[in-house]
C-alpha atoms as a PDB file:
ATOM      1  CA  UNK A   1      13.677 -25.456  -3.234  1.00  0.00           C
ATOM      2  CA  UNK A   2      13.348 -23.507   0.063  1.00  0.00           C
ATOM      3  CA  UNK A   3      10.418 -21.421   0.585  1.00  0.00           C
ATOM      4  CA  UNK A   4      10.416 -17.947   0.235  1.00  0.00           C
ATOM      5  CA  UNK A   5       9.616 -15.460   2.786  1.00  0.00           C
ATOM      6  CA  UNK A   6       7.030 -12.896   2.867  1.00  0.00           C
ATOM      7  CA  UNK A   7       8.467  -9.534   4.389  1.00  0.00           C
ATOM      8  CA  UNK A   8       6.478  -8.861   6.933  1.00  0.00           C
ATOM      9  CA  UNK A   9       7.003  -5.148   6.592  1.00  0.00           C
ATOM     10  CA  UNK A  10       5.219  -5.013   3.336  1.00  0.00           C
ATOM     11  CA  UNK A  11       2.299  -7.597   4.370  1.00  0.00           C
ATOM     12  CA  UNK A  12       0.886  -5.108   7.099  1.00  0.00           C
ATOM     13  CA  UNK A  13       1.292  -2.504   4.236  1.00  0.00           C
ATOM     14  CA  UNK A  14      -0.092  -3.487   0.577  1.00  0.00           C
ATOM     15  CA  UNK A  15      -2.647  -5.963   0.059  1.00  0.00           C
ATOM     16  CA  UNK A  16      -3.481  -7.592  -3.502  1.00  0.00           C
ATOM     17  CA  UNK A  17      -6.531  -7.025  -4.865  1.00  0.00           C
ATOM     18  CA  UNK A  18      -8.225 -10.326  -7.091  1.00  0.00           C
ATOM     19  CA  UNK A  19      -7.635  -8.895 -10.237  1.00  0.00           C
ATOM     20  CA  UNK A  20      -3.711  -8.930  -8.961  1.00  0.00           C
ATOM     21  CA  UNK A  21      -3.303  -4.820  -8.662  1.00  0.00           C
ATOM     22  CA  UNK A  22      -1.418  -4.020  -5.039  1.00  0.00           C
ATOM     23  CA  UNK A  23      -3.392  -1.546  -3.132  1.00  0.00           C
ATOM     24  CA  UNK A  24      -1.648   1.005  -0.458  1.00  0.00           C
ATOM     25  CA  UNK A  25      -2.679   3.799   2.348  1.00  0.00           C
ATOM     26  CA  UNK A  26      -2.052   7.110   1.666  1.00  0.00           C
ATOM     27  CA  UNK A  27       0.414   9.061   3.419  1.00  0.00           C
ATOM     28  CA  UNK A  28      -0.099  12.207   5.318  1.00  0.00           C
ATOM     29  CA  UNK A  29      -2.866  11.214   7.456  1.00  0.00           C
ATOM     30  CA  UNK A  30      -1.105  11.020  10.877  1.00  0.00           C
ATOM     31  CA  UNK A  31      -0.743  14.136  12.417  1.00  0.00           C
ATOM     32  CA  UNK A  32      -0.894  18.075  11.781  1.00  0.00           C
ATOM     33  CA  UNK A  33      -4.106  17.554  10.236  1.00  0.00           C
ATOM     34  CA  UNK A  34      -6.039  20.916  11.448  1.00  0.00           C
ATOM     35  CA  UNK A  35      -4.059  22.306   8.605  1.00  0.00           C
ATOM     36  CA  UNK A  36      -5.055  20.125   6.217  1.00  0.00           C
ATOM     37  CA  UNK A  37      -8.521  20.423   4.359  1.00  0.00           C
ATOM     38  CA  UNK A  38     -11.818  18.421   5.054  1.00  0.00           C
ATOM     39  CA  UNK A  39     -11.659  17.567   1.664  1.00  0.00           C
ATOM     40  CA  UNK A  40      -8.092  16.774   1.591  1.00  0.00           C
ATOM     41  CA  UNK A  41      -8.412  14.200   4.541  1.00  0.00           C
ATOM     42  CA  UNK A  42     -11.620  12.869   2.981  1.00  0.00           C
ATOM     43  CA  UNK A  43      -9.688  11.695  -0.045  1.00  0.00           C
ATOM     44  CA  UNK A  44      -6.785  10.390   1.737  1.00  0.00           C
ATOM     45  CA  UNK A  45      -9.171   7.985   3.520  1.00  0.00           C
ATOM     46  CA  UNK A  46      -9.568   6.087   0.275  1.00  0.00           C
ATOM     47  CA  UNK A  47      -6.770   3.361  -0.630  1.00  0.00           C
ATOM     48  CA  UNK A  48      -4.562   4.137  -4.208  1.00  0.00           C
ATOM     49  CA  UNK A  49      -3.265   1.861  -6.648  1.00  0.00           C
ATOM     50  CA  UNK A  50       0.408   1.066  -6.401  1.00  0.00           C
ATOM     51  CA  UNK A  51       2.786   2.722  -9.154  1.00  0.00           C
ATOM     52  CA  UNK A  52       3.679   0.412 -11.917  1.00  0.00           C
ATOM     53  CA  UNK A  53       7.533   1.781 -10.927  1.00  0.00           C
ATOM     54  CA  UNK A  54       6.853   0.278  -7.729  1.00  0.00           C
ATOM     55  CA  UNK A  55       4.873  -2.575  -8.765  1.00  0.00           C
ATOM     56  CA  UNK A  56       7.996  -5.104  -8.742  1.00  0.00           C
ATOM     57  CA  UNK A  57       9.430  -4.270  -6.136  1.00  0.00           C
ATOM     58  CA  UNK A  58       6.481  -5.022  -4.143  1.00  0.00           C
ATOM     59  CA  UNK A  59       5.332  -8.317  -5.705  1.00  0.00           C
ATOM     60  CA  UNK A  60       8.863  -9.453  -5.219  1.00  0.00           C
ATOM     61  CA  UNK A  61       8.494  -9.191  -1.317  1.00  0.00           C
ATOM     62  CA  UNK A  62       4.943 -10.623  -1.453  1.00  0.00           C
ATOM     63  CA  UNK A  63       5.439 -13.652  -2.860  1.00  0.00           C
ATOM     64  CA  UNK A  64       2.344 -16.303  -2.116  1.00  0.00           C
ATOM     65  CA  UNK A  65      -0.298 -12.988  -2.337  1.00  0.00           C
END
């Protein structure tokens, strides 16, 4: 069997955590951000759990995490 490839897209994006739950950035933190609360920027610091929607899709282009 030939090996399969990790997208590198996804990589640099979502990393696995060691209980196997895929971790990703928030969005929204790139620009117009004087409008945008302290708290609101504060919280979108932290990394969020990927949808279980979106779970597959992922895992499928990660596949040796």
């Amino acid at each position: 069997m030939p090996k399969l490839k990790t997208h590198r897209g996804v990589a640099k994006r979502f990393q696995v955590t060691g209980t196997g739950k895929i971790v990703r950035r928030r969005a929204a933190k790139s620009h117009l951000l004087t409008k945008k609360t302290r708290r609101k920027k504060s919280s979108m610091k932290k990394t969020a759990v990927l949808s279980p929607a979106d779970h597959r899709t992922i895992e499928r282009l990660l596949p040796y995490a």
